[in-house]
N, C-alpha and C. Protein backbone atom coordinates (compact mmCIF):
# COMPACT_ATOMS: atom_id res chain seq x y z
N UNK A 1 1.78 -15.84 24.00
CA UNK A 1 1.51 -15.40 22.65
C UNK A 1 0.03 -15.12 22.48
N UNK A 2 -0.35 -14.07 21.77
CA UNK A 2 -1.67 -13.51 21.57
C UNK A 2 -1.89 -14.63 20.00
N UNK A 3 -3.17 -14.97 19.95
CA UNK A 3 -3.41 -15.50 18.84
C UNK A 3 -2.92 -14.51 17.41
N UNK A 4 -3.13 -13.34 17.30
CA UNK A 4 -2.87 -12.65 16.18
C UNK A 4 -1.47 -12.38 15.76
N UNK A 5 -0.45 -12.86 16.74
CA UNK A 5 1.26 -13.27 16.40
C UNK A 5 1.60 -14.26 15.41
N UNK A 6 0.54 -15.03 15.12
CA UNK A 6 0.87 -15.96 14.33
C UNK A 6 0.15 -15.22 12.88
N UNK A 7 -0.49 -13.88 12.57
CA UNK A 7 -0.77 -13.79 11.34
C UNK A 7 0.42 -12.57 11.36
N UNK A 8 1.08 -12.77 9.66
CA UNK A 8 2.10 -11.94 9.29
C UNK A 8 1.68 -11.60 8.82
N UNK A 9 2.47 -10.02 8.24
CA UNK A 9 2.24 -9.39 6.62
C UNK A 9 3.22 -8.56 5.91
N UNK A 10 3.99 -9.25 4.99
CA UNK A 10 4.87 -8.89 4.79
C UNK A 10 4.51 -7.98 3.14
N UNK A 11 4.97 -6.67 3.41
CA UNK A 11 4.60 -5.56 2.64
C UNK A 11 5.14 -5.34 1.02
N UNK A 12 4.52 -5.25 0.53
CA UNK A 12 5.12 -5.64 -1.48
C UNK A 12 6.45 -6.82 -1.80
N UNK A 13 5.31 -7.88 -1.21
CA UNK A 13 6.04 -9.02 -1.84
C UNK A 13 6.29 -9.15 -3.23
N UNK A 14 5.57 -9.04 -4.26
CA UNK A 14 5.13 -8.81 -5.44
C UNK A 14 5.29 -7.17 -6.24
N UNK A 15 5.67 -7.45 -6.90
CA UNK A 15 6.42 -5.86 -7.58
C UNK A 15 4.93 -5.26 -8.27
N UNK A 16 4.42 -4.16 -8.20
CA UNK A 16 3.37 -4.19 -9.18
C UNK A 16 2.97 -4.35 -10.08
N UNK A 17 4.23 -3.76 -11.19
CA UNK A 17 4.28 -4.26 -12.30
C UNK A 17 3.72 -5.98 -12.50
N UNK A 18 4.34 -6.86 -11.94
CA UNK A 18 3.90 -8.16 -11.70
C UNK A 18 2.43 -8.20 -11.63
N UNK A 19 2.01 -7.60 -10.41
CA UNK A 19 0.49 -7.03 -10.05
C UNK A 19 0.02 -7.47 -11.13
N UNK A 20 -0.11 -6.25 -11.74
CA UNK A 20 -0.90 -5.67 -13.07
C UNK A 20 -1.26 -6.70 -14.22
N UNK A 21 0.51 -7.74 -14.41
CA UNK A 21 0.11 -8.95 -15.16
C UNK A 21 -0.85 -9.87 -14.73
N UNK A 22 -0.87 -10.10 -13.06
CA UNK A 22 -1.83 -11.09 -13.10
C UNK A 22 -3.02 -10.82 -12.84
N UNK A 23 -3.41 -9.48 -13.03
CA UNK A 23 -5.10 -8.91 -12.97
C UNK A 23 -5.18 -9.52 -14.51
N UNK A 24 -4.39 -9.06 -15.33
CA UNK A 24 -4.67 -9.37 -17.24
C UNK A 24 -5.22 -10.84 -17.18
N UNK A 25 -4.17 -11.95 -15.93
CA UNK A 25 -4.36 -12.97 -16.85
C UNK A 25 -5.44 -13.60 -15.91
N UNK A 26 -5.84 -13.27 -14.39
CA UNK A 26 -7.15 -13.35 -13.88
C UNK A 26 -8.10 -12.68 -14.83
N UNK A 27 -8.51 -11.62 -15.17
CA UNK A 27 -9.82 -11.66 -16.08
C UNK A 27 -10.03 -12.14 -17.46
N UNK A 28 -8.52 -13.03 -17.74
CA UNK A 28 -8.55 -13.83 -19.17
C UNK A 28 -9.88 -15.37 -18.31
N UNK A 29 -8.50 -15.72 -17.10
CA UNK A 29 -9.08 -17.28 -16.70
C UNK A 29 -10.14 -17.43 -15.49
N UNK A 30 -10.07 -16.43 -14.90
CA UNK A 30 -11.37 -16.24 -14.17
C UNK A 30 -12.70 -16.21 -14.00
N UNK A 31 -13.37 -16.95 -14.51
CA UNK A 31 -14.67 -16.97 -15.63
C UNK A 31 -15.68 -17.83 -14.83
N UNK A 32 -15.43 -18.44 -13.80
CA UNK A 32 -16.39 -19.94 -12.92
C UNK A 32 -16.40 -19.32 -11.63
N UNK A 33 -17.39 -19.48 -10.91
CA UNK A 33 -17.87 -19.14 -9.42
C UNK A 33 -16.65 -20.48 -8.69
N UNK A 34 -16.30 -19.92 -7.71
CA UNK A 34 -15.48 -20.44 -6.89
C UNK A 34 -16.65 -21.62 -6.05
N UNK A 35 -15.55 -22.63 -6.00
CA UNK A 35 -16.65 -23.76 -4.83
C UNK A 35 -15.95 -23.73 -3.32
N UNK A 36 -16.85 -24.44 -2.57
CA UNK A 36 -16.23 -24.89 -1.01
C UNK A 36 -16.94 -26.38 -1.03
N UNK A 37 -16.01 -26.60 0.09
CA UNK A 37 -15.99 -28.31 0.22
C UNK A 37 -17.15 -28.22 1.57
N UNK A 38 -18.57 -28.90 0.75
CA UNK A 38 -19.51 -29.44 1.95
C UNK A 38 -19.85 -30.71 1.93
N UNK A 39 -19.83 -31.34 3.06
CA UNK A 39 -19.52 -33.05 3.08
C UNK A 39 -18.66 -33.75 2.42
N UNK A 40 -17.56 -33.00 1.85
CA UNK A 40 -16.65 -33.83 1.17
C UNK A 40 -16.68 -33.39 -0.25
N UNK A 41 -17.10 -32.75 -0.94
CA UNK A 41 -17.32 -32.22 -2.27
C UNK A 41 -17.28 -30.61 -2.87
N UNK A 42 -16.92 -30.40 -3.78
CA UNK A 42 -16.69 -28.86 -3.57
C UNK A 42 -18.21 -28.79 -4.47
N UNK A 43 -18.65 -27.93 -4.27
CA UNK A 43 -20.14 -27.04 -4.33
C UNK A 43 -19.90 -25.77 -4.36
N UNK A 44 -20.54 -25.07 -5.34
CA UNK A 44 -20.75 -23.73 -5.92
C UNK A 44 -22.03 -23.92 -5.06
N UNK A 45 -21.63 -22.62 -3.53
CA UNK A 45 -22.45 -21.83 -2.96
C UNK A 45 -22.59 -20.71 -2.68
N UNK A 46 -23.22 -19.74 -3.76
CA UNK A 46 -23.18 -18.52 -3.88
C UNK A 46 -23.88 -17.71 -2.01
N UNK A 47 -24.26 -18.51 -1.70
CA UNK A 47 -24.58 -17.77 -0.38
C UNK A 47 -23.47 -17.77 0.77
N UNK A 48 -22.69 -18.60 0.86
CA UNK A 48 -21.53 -18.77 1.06
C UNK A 48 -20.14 -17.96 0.89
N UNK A 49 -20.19 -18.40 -0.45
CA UNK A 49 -18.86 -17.94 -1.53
C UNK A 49 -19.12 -17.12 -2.41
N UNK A 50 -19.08 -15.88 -3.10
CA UNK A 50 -19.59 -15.73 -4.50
C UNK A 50 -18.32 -14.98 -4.76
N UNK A 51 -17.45 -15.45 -5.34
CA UNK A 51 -16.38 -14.97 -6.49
C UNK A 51 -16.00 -15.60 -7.56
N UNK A 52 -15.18 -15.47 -8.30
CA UNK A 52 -14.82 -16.29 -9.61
C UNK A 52 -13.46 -16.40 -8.69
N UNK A 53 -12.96 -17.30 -9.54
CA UNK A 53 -12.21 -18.25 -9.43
C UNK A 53 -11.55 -19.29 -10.36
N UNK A 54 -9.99 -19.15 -10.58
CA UNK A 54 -9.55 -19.86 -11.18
C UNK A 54 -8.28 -21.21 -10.62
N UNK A 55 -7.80 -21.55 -10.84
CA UNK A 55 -6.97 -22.75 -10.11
C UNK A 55 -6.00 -22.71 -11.30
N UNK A 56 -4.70 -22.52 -10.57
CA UNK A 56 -3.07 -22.94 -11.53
C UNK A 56 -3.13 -24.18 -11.72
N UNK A 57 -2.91 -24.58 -13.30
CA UNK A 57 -2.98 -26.14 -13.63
C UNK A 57 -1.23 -26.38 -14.03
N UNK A 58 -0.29 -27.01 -13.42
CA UNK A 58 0.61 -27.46 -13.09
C UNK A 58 0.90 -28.20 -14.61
N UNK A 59 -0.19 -28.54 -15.40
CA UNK A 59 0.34 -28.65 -16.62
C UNK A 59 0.04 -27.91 -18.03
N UNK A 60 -0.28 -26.70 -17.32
CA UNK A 60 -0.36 -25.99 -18.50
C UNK A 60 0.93 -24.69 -18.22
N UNK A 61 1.71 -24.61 -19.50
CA UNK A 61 2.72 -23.79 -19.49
C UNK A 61 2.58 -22.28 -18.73
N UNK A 62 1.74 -21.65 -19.44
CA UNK A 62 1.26 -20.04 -18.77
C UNK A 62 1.25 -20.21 -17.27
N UNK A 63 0.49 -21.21 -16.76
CA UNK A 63 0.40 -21.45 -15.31
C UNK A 63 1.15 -21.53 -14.77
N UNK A 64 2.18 -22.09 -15.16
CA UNK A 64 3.63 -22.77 -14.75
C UNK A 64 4.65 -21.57 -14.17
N UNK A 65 4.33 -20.80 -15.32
CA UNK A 65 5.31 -19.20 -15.03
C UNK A 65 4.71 -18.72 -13.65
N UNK A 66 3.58 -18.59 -13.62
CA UNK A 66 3.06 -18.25 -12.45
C UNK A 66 3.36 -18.43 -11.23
N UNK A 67 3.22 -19.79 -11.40
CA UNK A 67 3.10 -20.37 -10.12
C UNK A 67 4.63 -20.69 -9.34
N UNK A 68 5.30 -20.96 -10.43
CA UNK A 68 7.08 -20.47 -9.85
C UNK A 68 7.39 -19.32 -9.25
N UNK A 69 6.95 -18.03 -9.32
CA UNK A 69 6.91 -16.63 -9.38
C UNK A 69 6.35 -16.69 -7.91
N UNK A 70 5.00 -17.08 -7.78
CA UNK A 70 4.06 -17.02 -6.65
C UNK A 70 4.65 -18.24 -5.47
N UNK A 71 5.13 -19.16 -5.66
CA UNK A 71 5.86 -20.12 -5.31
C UNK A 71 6.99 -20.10 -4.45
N UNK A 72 8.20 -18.84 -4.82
CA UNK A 72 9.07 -18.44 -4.78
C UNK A 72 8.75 -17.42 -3.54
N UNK A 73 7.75 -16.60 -4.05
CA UNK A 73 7.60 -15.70 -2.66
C UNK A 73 7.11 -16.22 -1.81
N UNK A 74 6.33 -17.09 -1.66
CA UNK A 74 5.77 -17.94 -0.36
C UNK A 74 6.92 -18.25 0.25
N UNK A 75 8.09 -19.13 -0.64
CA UNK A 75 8.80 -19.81 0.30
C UNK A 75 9.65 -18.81 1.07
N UNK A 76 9.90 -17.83 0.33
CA UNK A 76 10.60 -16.45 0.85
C UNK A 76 9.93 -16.20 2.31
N UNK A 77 8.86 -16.08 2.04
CA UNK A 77 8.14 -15.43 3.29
C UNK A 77 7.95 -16.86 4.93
N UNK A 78 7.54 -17.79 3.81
CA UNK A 78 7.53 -18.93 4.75
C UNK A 78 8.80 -18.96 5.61
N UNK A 79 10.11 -18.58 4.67
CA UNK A 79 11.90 -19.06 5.58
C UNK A 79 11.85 -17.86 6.70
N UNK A 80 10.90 -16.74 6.69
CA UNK A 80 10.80 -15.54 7.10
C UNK A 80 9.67 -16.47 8.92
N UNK A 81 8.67 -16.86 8.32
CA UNK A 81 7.63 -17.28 9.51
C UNK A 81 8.81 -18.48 10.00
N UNK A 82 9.25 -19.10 9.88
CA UNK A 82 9.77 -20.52 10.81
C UNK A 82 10.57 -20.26 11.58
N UNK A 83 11.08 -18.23 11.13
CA UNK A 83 12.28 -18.16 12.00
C UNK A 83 11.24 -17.70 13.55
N UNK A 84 10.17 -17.82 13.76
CA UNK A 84 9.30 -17.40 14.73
C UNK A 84 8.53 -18.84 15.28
N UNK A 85 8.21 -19.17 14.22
CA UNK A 85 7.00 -20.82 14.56
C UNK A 85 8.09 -22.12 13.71
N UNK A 86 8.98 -22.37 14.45
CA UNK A 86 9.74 -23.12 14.07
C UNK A 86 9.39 -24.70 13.77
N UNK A 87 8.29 -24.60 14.83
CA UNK A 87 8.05 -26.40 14.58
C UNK A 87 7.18 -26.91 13.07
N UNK A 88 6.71 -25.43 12.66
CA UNK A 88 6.33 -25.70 11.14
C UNK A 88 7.41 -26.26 10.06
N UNK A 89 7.14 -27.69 9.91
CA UNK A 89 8.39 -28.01 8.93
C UNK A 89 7.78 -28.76 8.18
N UNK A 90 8.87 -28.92 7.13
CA UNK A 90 8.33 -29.81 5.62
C UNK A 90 6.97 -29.76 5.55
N UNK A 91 6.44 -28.24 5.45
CA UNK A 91 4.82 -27.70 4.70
C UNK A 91 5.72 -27.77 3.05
N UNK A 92 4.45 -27.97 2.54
CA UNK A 92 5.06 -28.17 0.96
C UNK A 92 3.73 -27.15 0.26
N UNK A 93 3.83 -26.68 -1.29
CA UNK A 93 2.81 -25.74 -1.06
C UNK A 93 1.72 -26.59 -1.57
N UNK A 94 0.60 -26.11 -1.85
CA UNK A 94 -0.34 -26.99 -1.91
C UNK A 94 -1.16 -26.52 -3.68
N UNK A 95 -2.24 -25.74 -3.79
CA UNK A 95 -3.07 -25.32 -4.70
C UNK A 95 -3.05 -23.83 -4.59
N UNK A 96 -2.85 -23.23 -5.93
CA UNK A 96 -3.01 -21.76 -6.13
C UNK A 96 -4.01 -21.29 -6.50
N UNK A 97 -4.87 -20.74 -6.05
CA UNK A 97 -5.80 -20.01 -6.80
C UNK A 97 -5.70 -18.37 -6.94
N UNK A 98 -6.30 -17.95 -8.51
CA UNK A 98 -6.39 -16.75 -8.62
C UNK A 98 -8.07 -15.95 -8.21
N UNK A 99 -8.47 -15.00 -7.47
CA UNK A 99 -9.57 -14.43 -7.33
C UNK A 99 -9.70 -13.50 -7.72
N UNK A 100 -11.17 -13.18 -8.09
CA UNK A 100 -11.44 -11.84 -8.68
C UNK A 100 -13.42 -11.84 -8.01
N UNK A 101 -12.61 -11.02 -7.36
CA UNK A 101 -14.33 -10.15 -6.48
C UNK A 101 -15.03 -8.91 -7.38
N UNK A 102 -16.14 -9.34 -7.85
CA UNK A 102 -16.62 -8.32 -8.29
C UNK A 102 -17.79 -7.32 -7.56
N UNK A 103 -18.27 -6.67 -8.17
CA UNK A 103 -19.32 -5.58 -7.01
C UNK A 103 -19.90 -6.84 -6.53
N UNK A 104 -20.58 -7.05 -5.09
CA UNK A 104 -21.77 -7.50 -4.48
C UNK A 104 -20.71 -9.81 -3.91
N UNK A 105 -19.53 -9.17 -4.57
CA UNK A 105 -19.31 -10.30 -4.29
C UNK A 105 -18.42 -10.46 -2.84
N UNK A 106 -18.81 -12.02 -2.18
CA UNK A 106 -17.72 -11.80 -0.85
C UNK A 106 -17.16 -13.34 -0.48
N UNK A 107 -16.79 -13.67 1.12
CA UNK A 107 -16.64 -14.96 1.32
C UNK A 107 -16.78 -15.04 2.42
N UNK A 108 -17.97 -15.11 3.04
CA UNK A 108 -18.83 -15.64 4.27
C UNK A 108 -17.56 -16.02 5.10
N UNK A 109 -17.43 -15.78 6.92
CA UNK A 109 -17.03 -16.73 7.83
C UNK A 109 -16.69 -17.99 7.09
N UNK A 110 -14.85 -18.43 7.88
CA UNK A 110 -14.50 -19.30 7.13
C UNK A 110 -13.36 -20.03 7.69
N UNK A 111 -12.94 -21.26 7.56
CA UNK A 111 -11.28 -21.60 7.82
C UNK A 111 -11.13 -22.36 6.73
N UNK A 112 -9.97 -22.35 6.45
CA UNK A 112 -9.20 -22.86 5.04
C UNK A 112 -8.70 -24.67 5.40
N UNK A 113 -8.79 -24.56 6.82
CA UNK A 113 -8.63 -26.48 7.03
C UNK A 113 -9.51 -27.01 6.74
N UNK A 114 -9.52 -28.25 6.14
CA UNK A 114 -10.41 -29.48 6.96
C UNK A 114 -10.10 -30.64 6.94
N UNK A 115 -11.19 -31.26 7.67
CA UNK A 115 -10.53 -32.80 7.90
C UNK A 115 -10.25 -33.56 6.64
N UNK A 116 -10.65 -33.25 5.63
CA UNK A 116 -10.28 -34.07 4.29
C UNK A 116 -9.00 -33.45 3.54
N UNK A 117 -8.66 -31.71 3.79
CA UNK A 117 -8.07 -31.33 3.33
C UNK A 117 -6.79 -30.75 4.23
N UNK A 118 -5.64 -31.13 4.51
CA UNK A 118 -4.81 -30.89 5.55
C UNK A 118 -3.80 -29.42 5.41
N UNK A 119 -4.37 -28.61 5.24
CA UNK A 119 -3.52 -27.25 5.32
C UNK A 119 -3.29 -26.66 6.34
N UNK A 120 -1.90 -25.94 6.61
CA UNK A 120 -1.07 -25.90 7.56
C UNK A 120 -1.31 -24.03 7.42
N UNK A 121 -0.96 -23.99 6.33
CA UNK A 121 -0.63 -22.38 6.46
C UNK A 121 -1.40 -21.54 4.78
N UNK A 122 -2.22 -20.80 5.48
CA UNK A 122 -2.44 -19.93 4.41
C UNK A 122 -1.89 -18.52 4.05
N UNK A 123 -1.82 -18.00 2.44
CA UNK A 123 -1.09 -17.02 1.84
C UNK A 123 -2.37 -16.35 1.10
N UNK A 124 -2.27 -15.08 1.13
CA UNK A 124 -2.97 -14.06 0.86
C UNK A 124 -2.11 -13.16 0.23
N UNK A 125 -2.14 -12.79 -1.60
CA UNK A 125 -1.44 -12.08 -2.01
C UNK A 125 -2.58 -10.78 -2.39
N UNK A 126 -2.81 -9.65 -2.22
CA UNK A 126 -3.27 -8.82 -2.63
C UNK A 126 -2.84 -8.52 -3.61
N UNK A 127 -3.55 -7.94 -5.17
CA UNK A 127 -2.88 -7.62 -6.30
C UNK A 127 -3.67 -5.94 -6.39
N UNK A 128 -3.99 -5.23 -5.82
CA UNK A 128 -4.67 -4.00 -6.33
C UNK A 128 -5.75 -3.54 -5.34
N UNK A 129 -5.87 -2.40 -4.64
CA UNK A 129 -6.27 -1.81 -3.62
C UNK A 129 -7.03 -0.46 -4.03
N UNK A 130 -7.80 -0.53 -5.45
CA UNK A 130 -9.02 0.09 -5.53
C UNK A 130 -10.26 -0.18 -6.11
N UNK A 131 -11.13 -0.38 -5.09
CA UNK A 131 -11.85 -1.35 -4.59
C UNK A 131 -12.41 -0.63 -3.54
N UNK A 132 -13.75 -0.67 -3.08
CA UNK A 132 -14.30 -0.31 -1.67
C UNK A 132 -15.15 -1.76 -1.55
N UNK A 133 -15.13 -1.69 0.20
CA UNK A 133 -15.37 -3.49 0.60
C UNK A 133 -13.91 -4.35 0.49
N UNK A 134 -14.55 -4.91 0.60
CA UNK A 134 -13.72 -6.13 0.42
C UNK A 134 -12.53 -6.67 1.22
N UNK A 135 -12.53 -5.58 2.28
CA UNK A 135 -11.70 -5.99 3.65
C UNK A 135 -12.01 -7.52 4.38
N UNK A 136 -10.64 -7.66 5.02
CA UNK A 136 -10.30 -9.23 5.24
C UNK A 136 -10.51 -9.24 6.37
N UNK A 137 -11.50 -9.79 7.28
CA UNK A 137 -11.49 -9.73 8.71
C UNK A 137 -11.48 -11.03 9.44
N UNK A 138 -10.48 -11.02 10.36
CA UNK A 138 -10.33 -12.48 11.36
C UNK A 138 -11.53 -12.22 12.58
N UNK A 139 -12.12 -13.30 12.83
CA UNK A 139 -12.81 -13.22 13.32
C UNK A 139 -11.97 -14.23 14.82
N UNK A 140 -12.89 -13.70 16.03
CA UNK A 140 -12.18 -14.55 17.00
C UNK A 140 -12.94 -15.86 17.57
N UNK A 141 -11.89 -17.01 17.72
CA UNK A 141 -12.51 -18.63 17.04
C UNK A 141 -14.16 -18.53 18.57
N UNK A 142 -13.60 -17.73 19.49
CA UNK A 142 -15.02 -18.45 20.50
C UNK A 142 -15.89 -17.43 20.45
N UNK A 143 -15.63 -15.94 20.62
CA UNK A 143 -16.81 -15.13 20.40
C UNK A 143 -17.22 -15.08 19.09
N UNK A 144 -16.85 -14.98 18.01
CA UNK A 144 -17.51 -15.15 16.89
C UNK A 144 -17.25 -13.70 16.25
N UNK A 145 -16.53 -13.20 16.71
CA UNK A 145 -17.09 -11.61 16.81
C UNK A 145 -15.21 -10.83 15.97
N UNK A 146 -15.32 -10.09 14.99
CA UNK A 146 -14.07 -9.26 14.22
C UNK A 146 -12.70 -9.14 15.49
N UNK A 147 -11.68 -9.39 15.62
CA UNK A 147 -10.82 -8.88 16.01
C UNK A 147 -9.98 -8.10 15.52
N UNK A 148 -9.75 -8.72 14.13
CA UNK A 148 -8.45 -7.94 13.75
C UNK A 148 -9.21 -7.69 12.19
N UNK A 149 -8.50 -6.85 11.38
CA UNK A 149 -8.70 -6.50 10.29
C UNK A 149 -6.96 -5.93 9.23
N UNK A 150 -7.50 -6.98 8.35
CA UNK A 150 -5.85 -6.89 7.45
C UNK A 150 -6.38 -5.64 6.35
N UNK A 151 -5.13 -4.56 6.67
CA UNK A 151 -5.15 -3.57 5.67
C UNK A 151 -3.87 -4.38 4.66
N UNK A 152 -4.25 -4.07 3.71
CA UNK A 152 -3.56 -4.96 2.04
C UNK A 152 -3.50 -3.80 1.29
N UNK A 153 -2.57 -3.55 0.91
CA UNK A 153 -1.79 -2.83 -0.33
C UNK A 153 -2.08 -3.63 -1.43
N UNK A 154 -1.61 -3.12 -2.98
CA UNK A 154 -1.32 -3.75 -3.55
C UNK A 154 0.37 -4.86 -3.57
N UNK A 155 0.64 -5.88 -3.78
CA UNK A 155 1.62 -6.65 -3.78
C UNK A 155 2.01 -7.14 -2.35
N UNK A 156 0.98 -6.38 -1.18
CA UNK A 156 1.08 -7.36 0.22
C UNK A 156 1.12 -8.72 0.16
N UNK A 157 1.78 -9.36 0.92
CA UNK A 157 1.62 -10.56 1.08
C UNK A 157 0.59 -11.30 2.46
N UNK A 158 -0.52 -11.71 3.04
CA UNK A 158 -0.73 -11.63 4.48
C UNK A 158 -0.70 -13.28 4.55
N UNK A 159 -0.27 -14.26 5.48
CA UNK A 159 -0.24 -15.79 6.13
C UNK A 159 -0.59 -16.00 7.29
N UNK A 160 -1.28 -16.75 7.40
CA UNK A 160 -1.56 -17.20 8.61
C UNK A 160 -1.75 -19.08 9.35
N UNK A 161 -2.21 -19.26 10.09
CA UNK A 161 -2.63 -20.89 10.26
C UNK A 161 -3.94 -20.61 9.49
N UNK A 162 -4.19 -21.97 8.74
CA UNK A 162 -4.99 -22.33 8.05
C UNK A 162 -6.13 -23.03 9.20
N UNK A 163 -5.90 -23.41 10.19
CA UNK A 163 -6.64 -23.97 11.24
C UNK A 163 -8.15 -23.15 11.44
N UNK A 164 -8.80 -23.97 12.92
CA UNK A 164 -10.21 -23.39 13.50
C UNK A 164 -9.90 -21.91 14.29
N UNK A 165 -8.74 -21.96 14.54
CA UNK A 165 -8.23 -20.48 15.61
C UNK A 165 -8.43 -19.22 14.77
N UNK A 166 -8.33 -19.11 13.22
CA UNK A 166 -8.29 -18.18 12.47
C UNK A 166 -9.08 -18.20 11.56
N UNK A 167 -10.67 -18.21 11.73
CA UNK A 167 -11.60 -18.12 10.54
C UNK A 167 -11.79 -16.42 10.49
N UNK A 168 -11.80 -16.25 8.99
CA UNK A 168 -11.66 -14.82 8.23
C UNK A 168 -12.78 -14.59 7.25
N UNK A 169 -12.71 -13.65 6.84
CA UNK A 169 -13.49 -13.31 5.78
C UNK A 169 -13.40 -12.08 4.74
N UNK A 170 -13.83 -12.24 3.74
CA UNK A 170 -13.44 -11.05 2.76
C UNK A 170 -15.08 -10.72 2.32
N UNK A 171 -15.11 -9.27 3.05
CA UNK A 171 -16.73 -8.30 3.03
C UNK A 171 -17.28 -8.23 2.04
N UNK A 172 -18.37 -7.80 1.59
CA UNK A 172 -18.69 -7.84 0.34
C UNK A 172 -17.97 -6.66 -0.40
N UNK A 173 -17.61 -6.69 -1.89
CA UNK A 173 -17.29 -5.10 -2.61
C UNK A 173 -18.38 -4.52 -3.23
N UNK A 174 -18.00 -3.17 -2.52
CA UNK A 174 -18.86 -2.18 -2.79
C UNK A 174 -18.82 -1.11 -4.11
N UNK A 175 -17.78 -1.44 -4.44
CA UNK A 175 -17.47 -0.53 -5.73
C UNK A 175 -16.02 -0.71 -6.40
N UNK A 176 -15.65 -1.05 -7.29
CA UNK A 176 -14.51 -1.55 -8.29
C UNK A 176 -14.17 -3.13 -7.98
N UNK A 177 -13.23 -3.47 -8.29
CA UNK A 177 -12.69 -5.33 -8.19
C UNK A 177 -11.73 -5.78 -7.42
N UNK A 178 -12.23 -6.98 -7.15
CA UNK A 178 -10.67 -6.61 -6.11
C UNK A 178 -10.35 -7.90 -6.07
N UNK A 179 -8.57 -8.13 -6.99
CA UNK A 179 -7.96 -9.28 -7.32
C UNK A 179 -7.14 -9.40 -5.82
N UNK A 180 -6.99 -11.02 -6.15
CA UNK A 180 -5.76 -11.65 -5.21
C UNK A 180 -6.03 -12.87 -5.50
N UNK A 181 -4.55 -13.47 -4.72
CA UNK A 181 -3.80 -14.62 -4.78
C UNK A 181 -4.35 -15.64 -3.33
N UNK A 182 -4.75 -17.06 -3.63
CA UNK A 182 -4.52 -17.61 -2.27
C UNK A 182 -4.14 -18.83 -2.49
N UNK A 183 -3.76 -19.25 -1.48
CA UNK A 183 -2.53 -20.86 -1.51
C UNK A 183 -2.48 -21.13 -0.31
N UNK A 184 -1.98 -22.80 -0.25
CA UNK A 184 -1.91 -23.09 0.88
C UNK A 184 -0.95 -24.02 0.77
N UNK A 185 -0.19 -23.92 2.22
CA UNK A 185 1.08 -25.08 2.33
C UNK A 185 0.23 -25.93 3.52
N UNK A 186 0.68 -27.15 3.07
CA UNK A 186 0.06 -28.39 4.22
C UNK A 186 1.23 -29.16 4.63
């Protein structure tokens, strides 16, 4: 197996129409710079990270709709990956976040594990594909150096291991916004 067998992408998971609602309700709740976890703490590091960022709160109703919706297609897609990487079992999903990249914004070299935080598998929903920048690139874990590059539609879905084998990144945007979805099952 080539390392890049294990990233999928399964093509308009998400209906657009759908799309479109959750650009509305990302630039309602989207309003705070996104953090990353350094030494154990999440930290707003714009040299790092710079997007907004919101998080589905499990007890607020609006969220709720959401996250059933977004929830639903993961597991869809997930019953889709196990029929390939079978020994992935009882991942449960984890935290949703909504993003919104604006001009000049990006997300530095990266992996979505860590030792405090145990994620198994990450989900990448694209919501809208006009935008320049802002391409998703895997980088390869020992040279350091782009291998692959995810083209995203609107309502794509892309997953991968959340592990050290698959650190990625989203380029800076160069011109319009560019929403999406990310989550993780651990």
């Amino acid at each position: 197996m080539q390392i890049h067998h294990a990233i999928f992408k399964i093509d308009k998971s998400l209906p657009a129409q759908y799309c479109k609602q959750l650009i509305n309700y990302i630039d309602e709740k989207a309003v705070t710079k996104a953090s990353v976890l350094i030494g154990g703490k999440n930290v707003v590091d714009t040299k790092q990270r710079n997007v907004f960022d919101y998080g589905l709160d499990k007890d607020n109703p609006e969220d709720v709709v959401h996250s059933k919706i977004l929830m639903q297609k993961m597991k869809e897609a997930l019953d889709k990956y196990v029929q390939t990487f079978n020994y992935l079992r009882e991942a449960s999903p984890q935290t949703i976040n909504l993003l919104k990249y604006k001009k000049g914004n990006f997300y530095s070299p990266h992996i979505d594990a860590f030792h405090t935080v145990n994620r198994q598998l990450s989900f990448i929903f694209c919501l809208n594909n006009n935008y320049d920048g802002g391409e998703l690139f895997f980088y390869h874990p020992i040279t350091k150096k782009p291998y692959s590059q995810a083209h995203l539609n609107e309502g794509d879905l892309i997953m991968f291991p959340s592990n050290f084998l698959y650190p990625h990144q989203v380029s800076p945007i160069k011109k319009g916004i560019r929403y999406s979805v990310v989550a993780w099952y651990s």
